[in-house]
Protein backbone atom coordinates (compact mmCIF):
# COMPACT_ATOMS: atom_id res chain seq x y z
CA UNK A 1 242.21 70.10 79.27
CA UNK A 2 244.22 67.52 77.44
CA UNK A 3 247.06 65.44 79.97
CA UNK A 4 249.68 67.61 78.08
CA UNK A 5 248.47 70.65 78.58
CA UNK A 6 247.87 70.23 82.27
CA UNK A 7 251.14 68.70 83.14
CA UNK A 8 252.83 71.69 81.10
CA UNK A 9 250.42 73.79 83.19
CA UNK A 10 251.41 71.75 86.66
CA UNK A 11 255.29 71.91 85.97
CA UNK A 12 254.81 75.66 85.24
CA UNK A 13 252.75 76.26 88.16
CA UNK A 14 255.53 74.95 90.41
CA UNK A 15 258.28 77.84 88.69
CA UNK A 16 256.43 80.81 87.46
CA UNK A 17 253.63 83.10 88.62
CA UNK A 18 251.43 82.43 85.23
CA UNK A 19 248.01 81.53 85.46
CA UNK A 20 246.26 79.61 83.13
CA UNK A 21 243.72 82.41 82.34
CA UNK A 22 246.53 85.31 81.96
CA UNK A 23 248.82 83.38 79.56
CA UNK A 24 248.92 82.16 75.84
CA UNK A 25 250.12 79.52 73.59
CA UNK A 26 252.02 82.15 72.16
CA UNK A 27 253.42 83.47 75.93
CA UNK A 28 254.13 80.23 76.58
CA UNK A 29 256.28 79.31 73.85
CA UNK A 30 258.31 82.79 74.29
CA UNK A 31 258.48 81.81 78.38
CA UNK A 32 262.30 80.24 78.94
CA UNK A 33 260.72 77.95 81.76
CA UNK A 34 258.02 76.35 79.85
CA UNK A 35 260.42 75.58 77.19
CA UNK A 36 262.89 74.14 79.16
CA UNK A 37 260.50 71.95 81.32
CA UNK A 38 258.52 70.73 78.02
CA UNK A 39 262.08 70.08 75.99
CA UNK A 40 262.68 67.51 79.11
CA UNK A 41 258.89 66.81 78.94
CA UNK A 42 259.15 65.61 74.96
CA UNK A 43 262.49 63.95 75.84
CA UNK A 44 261.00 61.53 78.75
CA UNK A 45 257.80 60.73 76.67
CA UNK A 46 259.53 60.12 73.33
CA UNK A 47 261.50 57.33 75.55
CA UNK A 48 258.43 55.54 76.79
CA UNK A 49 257.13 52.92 74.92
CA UNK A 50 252.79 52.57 74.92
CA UNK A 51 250.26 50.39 73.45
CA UNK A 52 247.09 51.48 71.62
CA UNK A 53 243.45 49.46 72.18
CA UNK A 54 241.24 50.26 69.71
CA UNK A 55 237.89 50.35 71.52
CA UNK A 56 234.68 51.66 68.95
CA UNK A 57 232.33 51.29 72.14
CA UNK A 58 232.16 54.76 73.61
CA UNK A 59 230.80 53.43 77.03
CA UNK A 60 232.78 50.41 77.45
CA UNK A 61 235.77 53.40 76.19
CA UNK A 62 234.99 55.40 78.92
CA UNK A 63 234.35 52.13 81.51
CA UNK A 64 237.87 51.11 80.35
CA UNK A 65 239.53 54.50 80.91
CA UNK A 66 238.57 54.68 84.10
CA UNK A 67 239.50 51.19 84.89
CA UNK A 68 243.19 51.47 83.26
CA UNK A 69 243.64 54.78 85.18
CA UNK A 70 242.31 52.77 88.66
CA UNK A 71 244.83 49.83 87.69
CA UNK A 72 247.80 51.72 86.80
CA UNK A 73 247.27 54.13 89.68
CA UNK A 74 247.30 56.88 87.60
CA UNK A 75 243.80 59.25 88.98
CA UNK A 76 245.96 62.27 89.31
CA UNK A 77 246.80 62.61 86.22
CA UNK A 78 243.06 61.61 84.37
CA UNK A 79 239.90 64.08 85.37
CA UNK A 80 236.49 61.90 84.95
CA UNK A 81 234.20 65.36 86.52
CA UNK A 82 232.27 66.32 83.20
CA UNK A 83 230.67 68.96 85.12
């Protein structure tokens, strides 16, 4: 699940009974809370200001994913279990 999806998901989760299994992309867009908390959602992110590494390497990608998530304490937010 992309970072998007399951902090829609996690906002949701904390406001309405939906589970992830029982709804659509279609319920949620119809679904007054989503919409609310992902208008605020696309508001905060449009204000944040990133930079993009180009890395063609996919391990030293993945080695540097994990790494960047480490240093900007961000592990609750990244899933690294492939399994």
């Amino acid at each position: 699940m992309k970072f998007e999806d399951r902090f829609k998901f996690d906002k949701m989760s904390l406001t309405t009974p939906h589970s992830i299994i029982d709804i659509t992309a279609n319920q949620l867009e119809e679904d007054q809370t989503f919409s609310m908390l992902f208008t605020e959602a696309k508001e905060r992110v449009s204000k944040m200001s990133v930079r993009v590494i180009p890395i063609d390497d996919p391990i030293t990608q993945t080695l540097f994913e994990v790494y960047a998530s480490m240093a900007l304490d961000t592990m609750e937010y990244n899933y690294f279990d492939t399994h």
